[in-house]
C-alpha atoms as a PDB file:
ATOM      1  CA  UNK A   1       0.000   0.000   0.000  1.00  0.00           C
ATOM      2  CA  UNK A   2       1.413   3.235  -0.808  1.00  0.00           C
ATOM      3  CA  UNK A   3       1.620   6.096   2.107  1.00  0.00           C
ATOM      4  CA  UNK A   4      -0.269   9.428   2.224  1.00  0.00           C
ATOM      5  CA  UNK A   5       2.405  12.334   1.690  1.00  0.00           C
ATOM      6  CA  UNK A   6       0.981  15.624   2.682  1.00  0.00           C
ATOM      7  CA  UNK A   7       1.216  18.440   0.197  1.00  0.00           C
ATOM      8  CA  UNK A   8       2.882  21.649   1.210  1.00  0.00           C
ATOM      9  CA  UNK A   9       3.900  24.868   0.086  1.00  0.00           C
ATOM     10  CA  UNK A  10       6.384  24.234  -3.148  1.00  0.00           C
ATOM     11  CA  UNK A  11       5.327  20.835  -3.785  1.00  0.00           C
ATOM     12  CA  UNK A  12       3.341  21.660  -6.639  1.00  0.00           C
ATOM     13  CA  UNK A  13       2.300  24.725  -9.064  1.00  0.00           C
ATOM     14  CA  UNK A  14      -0.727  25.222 -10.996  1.00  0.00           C
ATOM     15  CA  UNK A  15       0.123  25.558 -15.299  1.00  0.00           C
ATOM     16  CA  UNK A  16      -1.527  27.891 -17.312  1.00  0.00           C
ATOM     17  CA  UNK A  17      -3.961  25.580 -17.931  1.00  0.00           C
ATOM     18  CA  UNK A  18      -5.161  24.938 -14.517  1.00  0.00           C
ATOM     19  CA  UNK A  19      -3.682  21.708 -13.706  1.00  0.00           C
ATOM     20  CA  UNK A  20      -1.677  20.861 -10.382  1.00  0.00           C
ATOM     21  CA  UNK A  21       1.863  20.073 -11.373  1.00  0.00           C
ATOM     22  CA  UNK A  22       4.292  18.489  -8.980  1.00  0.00           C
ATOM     23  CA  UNK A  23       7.869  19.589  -8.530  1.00  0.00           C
ATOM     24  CA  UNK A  24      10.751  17.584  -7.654  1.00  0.00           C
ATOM     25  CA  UNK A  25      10.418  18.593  -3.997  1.00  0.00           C
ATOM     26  CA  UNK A  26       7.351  16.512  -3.821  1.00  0.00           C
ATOM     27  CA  UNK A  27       8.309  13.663  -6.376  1.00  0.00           C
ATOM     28  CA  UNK A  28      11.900  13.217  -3.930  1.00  0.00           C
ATOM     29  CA  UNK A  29       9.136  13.388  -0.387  1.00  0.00           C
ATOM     30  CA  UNK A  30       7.109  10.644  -2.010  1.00  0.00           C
ATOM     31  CA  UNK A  31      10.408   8.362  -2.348  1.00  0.00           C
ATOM     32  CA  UNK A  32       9.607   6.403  -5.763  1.00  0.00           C
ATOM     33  CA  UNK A  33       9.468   7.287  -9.411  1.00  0.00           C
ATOM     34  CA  UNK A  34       5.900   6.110 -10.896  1.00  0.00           C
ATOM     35  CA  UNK A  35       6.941   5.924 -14.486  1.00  0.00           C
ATOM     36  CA  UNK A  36       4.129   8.426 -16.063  1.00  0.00           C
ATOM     37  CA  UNK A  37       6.794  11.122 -17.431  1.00  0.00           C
ATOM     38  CA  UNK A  38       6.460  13.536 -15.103  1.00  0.00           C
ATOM     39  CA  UNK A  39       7.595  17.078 -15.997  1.00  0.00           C
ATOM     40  CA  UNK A  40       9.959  17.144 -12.741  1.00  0.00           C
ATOM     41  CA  UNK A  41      11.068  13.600 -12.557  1.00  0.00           C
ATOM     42  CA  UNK A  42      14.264  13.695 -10.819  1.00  0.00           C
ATOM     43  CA  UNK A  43      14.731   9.619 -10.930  1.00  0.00           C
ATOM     44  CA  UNK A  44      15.692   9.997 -15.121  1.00  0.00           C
ATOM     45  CA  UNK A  45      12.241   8.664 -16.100  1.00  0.00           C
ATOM     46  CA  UNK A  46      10.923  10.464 -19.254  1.00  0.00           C
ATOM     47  CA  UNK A  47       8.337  10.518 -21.833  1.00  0.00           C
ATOM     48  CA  UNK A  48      11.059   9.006 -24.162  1.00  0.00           C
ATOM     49  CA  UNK A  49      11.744   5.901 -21.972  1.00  0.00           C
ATOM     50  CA  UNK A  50       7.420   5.796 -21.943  1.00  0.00           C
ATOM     51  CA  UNK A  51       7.243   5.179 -25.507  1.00  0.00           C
ATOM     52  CA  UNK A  52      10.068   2.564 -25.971  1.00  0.00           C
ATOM     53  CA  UNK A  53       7.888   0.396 -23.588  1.00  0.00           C
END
C-alpha cells in the first residue's frame, strides 16, 4: 500500500492551464518514481523511456 504524503507549500504549481503540477520537492518526499513522465522527474524517467515500452 502506498503512504499518504501531505502536500505543502512548493510541492506543486498550478500551469496555465489549470492543472496541479508536482515539482521535484514533492516527487523526492514521495520516495519512488511512478513511471508516467512527469515534468519534474528527478529519478531519469521520461516521456522518451514511456514510448520505448
Amino acid at each position: 500500500m502506498k503512504k499518504y504524503v501531505p502536500i505543502e507549500d512548493g510541492d506543486y504549481y498550478l500551469t496555465p492551464e489549470g492543472y496541479r503540477c508536482f515539482t521535484e520537492q514533492y516527487h523526492l518526499k514521495r520516495g519512488y518514481c511512478c513511471e508516467s513522465g512527469c515534468r519534474h522527474c528527478p529519478y531519469g524517467f521520461t516521456k522518451e523511456k514511456l514510448k520505448k515500452k
